[in-house]
N, C-alpha and C. Protein backbone atom coordinates (compact mmCIF):
# COMPACT_ATOMS: atom_id res chain seq x y z
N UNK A 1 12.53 23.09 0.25
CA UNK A 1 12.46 21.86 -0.53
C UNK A 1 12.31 20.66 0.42
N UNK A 2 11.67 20.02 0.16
CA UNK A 2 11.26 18.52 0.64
C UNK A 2 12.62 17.72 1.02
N UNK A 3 13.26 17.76 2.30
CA UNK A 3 14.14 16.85 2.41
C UNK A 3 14.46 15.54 1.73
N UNK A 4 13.09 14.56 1.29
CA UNK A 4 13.21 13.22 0.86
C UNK A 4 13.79 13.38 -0.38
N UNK A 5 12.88 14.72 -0.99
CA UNK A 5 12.78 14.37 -2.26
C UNK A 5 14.41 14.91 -2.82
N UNK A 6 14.87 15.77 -2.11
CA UNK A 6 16.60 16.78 -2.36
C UNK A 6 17.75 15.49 -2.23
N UNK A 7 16.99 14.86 -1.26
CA UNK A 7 18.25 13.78 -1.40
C UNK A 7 17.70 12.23 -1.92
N UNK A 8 16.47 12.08 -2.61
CA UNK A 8 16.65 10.92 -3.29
C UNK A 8 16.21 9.98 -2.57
N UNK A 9 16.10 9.92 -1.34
CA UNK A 9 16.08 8.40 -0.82
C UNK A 9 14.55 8.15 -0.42
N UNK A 10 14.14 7.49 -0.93
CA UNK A 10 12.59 7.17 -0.72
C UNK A 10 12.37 6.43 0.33
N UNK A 11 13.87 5.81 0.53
CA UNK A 11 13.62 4.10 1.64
C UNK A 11 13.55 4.62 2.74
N UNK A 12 13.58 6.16 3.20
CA UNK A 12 13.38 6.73 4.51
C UNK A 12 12.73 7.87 4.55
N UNK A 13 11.71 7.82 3.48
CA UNK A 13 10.27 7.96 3.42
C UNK A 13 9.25 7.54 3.43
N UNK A 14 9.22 5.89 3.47
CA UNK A 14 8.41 4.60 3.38
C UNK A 14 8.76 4.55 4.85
N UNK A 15 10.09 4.77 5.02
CA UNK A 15 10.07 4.73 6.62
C UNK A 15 9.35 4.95 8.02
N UNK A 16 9.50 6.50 7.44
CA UNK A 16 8.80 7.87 8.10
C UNK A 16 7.23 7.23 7.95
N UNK A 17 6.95 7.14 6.98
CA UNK A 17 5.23 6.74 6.79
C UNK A 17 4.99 5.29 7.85
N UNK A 18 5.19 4.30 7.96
CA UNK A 18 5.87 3.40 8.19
C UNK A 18 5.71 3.83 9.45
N UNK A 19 6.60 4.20 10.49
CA UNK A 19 6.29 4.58 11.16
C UNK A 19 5.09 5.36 12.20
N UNK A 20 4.72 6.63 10.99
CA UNK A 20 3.52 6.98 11.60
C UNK A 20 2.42 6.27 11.59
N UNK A 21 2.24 5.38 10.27
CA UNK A 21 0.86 4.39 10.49
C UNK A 21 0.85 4.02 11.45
N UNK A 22 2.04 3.34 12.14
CA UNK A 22 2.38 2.27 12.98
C UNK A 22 1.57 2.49 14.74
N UNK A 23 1.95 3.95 14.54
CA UNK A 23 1.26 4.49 15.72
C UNK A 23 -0.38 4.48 16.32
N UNK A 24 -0.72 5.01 14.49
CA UNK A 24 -2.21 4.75 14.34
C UNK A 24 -2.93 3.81 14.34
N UNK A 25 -2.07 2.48 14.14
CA UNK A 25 -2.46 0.84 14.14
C UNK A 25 -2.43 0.73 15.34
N UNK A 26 -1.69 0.57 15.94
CA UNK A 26 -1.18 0.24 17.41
C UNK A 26 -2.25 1.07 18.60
N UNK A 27 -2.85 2.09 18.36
CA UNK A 27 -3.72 2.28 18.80
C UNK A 27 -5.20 1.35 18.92
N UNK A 28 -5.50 1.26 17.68
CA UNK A 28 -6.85 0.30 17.18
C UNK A 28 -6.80 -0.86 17.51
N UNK A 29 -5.40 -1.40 17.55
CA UNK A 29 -5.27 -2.60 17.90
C UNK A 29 -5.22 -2.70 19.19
N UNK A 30 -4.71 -2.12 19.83
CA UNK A 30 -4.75 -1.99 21.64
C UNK A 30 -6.06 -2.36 22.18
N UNK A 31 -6.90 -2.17 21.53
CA UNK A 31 -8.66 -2.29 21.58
C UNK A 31 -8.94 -4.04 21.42
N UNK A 32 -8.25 -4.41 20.63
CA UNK A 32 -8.23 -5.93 20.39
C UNK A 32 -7.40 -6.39 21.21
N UNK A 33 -6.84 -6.33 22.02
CA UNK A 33 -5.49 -6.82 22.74
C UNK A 33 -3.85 -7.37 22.17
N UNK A 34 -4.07 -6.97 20.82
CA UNK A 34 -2.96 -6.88 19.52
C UNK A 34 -2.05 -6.63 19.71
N UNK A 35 -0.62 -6.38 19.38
CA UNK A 35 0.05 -5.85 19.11
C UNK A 35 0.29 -5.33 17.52
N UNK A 36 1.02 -4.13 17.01
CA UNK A 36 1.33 -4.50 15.69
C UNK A 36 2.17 -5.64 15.08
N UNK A 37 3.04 -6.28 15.58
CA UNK A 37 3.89 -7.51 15.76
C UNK A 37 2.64 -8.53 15.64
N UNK A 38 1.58 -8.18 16.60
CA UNK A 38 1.07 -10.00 16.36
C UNK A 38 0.14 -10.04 15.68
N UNK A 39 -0.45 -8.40 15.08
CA UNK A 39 -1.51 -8.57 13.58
C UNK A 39 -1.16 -9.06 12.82
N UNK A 40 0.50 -8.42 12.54
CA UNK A 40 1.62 -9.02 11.20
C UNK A 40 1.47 -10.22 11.21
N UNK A 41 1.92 -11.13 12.14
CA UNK A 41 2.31 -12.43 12.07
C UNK A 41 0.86 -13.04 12.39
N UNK A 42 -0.12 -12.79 12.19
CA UNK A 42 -1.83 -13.66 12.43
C UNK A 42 -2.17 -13.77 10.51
N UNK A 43 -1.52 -12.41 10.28
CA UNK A 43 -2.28 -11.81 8.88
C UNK A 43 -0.91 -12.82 7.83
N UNK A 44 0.07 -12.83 8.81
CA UNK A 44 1.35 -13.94 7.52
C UNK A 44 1.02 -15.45 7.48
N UNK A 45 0.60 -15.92 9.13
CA UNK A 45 0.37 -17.37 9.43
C UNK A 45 -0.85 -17.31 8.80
N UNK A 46 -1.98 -16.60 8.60
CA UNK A 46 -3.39 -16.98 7.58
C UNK A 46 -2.78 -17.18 6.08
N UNK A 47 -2.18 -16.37 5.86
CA UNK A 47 -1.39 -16.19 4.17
C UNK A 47 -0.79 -17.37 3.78
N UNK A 48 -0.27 -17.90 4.99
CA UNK A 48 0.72 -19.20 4.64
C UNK A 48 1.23 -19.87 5.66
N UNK A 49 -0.31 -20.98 5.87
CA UNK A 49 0.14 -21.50 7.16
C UNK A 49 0.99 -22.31 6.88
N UNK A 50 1.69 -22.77 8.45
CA UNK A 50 3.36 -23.68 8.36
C UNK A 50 4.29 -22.64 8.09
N UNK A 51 4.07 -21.54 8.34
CA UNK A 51 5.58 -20.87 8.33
C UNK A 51 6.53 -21.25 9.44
N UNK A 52 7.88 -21.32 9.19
CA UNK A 52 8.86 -21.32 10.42
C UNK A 52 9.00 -19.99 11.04
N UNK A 53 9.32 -20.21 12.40
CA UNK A 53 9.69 -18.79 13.56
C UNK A 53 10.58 -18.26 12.76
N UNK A 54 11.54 -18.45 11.83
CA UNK A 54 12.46 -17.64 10.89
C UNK A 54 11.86 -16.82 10.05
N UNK A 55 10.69 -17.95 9.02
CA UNK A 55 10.00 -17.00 8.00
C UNK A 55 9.22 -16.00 9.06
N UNK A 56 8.62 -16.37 9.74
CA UNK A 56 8.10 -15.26 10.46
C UNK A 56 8.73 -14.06 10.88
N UNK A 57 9.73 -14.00 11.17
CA UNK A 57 10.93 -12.68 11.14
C UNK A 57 11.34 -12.11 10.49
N UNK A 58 10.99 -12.87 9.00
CA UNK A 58 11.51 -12.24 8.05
C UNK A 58 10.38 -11.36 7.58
N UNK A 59 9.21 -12.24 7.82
CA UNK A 59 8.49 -11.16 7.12
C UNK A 59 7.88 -10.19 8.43
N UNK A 60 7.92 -10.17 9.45
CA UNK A 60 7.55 -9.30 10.68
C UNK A 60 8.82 -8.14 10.70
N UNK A 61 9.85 -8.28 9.98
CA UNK A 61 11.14 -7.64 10.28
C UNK A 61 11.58 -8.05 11.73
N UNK A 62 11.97 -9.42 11.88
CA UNK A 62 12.97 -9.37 13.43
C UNK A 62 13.39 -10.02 13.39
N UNK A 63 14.37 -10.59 14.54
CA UNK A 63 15.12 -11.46 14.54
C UNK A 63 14.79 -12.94 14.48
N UNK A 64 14.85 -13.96 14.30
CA UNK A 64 14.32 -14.98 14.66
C UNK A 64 14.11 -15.10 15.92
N UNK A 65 15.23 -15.23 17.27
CA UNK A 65 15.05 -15.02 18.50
C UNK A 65 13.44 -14.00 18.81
N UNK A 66 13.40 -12.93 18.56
CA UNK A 66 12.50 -11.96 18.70
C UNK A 66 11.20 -12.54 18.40
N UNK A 67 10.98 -13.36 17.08
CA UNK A 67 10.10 -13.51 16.76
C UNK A 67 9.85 -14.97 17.50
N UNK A 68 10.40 -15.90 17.95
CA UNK A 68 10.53 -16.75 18.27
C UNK A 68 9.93 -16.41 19.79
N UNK A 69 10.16 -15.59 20.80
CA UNK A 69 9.49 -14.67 21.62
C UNK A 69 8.06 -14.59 21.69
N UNK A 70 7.98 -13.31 20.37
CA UNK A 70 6.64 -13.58 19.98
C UNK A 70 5.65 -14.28 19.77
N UNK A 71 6.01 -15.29 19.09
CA UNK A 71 5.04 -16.59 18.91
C UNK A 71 4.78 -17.16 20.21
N UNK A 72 6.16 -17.58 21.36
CA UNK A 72 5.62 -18.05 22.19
C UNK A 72 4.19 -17.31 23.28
N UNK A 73 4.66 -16.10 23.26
CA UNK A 73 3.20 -15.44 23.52
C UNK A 73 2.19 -15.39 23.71
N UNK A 74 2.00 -15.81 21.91
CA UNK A 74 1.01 -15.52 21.01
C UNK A 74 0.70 -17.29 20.94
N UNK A 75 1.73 -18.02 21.65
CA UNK A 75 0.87 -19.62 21.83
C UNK A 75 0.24 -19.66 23.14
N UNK A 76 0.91 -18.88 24.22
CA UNK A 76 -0.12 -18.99 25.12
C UNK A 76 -1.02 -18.11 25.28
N UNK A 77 -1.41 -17.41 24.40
CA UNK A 77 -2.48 -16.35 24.15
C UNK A 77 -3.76 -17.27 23.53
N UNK A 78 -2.76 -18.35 23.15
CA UNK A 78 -4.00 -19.31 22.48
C UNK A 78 -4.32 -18.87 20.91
N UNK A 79 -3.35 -17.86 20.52
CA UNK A 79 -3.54 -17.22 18.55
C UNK A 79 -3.02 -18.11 17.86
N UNK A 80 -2.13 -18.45 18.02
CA UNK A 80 -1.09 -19.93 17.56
C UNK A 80 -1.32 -21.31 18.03
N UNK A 81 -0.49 -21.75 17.14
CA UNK A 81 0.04 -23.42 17.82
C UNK A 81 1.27 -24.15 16.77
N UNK A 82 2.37 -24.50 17.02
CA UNK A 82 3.12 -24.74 16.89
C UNK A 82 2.97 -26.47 16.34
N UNK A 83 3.83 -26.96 15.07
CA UNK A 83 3.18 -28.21 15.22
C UNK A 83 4.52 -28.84 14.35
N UNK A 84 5.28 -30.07 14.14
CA UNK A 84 6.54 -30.46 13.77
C UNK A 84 6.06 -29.83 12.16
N UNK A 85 7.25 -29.69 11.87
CA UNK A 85 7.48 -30.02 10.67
C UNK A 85 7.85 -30.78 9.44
N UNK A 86 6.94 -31.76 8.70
CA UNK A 86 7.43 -32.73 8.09
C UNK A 86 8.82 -32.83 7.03
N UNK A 87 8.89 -31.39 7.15
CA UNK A 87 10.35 -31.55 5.97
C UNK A 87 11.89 -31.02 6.66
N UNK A 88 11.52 -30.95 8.00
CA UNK A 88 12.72 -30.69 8.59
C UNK A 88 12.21 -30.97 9.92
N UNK A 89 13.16 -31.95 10.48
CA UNK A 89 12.86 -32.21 12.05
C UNK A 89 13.09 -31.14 13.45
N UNK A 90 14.33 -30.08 12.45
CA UNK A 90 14.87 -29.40 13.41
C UNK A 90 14.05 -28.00 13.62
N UNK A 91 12.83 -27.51 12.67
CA UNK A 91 11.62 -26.47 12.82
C UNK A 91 10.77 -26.86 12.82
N UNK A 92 10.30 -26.28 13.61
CA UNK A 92 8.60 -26.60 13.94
C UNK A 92 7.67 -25.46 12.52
N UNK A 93 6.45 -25.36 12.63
CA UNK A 93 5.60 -24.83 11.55
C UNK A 93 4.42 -23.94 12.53
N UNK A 94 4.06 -22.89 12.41
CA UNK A 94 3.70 -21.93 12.97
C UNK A 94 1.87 -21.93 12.03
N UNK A 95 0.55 -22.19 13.19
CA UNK A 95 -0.55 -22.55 12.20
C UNK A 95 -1.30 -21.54 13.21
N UNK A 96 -2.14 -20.64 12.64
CA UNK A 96 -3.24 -20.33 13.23
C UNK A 96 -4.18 -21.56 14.35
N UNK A 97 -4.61 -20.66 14.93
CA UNK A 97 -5.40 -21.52 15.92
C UNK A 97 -7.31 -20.76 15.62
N UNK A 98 -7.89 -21.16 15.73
CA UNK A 98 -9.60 -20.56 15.65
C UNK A 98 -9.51 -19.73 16.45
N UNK A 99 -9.05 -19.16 17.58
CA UNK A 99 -9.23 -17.71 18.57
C UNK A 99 -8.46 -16.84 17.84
N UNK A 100 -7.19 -17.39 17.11
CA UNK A 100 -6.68 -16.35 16.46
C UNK A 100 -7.20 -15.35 15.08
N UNK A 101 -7.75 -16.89 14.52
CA UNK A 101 -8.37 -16.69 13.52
C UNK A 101 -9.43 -15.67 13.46
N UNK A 102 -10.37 -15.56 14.85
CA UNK A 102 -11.35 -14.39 15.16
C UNK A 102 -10.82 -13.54 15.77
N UNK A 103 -9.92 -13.66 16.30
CA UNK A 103 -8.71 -12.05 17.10
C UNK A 103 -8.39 -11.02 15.69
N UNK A 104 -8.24 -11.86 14.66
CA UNK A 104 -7.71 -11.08 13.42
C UNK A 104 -8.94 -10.60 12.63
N UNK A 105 -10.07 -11.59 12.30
CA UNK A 105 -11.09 -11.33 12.28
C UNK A 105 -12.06 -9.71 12.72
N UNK A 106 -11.88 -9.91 14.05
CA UNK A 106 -12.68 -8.67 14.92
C UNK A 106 -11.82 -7.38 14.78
N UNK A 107 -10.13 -7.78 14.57
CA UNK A 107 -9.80 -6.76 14.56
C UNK A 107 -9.30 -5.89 12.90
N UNK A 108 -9.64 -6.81 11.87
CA UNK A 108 -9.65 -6.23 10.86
C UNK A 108 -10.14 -4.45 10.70
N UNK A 109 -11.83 -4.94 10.93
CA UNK A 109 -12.04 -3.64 10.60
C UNK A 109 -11.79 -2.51 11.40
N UNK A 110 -11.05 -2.45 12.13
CA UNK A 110 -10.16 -1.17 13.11
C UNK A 110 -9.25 -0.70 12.14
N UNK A 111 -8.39 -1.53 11.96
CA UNK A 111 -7.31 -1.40 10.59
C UNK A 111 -7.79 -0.69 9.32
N UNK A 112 -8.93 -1.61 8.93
CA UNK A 112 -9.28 -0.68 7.61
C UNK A 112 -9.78 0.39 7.53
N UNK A 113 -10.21 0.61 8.88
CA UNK A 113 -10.94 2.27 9.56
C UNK A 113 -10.32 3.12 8.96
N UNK A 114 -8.40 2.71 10.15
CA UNK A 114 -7.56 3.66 9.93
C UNK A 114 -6.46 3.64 8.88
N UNK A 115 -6.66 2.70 7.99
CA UNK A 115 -6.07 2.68 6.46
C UNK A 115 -7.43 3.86 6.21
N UNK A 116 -8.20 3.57 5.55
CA UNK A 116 -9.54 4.66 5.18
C UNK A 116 -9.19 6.01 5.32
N UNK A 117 -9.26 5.97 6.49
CA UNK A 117 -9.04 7.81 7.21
C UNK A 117 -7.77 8.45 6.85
N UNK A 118 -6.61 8.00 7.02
CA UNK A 118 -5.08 8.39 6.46
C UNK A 118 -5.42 7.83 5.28
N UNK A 119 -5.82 7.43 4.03
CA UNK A 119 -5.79 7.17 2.50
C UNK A 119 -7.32 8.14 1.97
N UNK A 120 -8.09 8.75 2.73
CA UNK A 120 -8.72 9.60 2.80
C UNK A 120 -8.71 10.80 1.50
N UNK A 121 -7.92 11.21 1.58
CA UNK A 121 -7.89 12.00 0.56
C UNK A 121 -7.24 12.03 -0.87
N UNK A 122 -6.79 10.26 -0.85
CA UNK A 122 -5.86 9.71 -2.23
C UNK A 122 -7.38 8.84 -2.73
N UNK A 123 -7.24 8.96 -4.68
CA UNK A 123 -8.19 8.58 -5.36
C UNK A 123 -8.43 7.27 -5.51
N UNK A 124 -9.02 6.77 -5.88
CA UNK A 124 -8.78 5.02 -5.94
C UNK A 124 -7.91 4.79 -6.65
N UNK A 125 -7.65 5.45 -7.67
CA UNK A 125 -6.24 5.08 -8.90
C UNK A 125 -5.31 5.56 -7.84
N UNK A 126 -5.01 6.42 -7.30
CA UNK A 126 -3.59 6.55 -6.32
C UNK A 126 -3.58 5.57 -5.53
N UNK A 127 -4.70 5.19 -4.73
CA UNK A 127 -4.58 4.22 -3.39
C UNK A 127 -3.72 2.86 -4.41
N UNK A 128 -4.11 2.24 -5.50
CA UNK A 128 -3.79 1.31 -5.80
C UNK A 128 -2.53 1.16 -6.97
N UNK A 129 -2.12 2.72 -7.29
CA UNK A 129 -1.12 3.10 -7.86
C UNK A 129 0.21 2.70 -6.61
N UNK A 130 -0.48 3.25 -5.48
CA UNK A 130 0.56 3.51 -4.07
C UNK A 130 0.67 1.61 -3.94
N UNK A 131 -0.09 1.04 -3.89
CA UNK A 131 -0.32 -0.10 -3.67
C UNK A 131 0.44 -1.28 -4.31
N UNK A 132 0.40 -0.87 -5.65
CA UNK A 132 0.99 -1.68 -6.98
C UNK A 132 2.46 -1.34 -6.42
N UNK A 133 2.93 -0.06 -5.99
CA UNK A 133 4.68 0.93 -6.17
C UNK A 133 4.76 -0.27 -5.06
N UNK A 134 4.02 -0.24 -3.66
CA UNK A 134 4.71 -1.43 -2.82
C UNK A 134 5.20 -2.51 -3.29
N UNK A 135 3.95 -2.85 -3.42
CA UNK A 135 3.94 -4.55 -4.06
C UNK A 135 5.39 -5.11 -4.74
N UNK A 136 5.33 -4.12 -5.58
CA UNK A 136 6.70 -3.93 -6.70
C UNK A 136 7.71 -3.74 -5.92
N UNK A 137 8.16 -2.86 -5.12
CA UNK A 137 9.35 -3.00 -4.28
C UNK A 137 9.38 -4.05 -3.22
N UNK A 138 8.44 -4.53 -2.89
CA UNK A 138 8.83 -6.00 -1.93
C UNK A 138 9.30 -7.18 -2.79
N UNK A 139 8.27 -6.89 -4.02
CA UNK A 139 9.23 -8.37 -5.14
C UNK A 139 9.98 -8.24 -5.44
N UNK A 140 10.36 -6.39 -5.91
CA UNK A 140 11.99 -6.71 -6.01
C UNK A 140 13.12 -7.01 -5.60
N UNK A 141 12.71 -6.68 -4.10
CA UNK A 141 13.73 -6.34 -2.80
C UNK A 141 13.89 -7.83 -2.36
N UNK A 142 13.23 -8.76 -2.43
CA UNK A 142 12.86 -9.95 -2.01
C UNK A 142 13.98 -10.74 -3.13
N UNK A 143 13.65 -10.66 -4.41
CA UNK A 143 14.57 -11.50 -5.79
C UNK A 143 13.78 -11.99 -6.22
């Protein structure tokens, strides 16, 4: 019997998956000079520029410190740029920069390669069945 399924817990089966993508990304992206960390946070700062180094952790999963790390990086990588924030003096706002903008760009279709190839043998109603089940557990998990 299926370990996940005998004991119920799905959240360390999203894990497990989760994981292995992670490997397969991190490859493709190595080709772009990427990390998986700084696709996340190119693909969150396009979604919604002006995020704070906090929101950015939250949605990268890390610490603020960590992510705060990261960005600096990823500012002298020239992907970012950092700029005040008008509704709080004490965070700055986290904006794409145009190199980043084509770093994420060029390296899209690597990603969707290897989404493609591992979703390979799920139907379009599953891919977006699987898709919708996420979606739904991040809004819920979120409030």
């Amino acid at each position: 019997m299926d370990p996940y399924e005998e004991n119920g817990c799905v959240t360390f089966l999203v894990r497990h998956a989760w994981l292995s993508m992670r490997s397969a990304l991190a490859a493709a992206l190595d080709e772009h000079g990427l990390s998986v960390q700084q696709y996340g946070t190119l693909l969150c700062v396009r979604k919604d520029p002006g995020l704070t180094v906090a929101d950015v952790g939250r949605v990268v999963g890390t610490t603020r410190q960590s992510a705060n790390e990261l960005i600096t990086g990823m500012e002298r990588a020239g992907l970012v740029e950092r700029r005040p924030n008008p509704k709080d003096r004490r965070t700055q706002q986290v904006h794409l920069t145009a190199a980043g903008a084509r770093r994420l760009d060029e390296a899209a279709p690597a990603i969707r390669k290897v989404e493609d190839e591992l979703e390979a043998s799920f139907s379009k109603a599953d891919r977006a069945g699987a898709r919708a089940w996420l979606t739904h557990m991040v809004e819920s998990a979120e409030g």
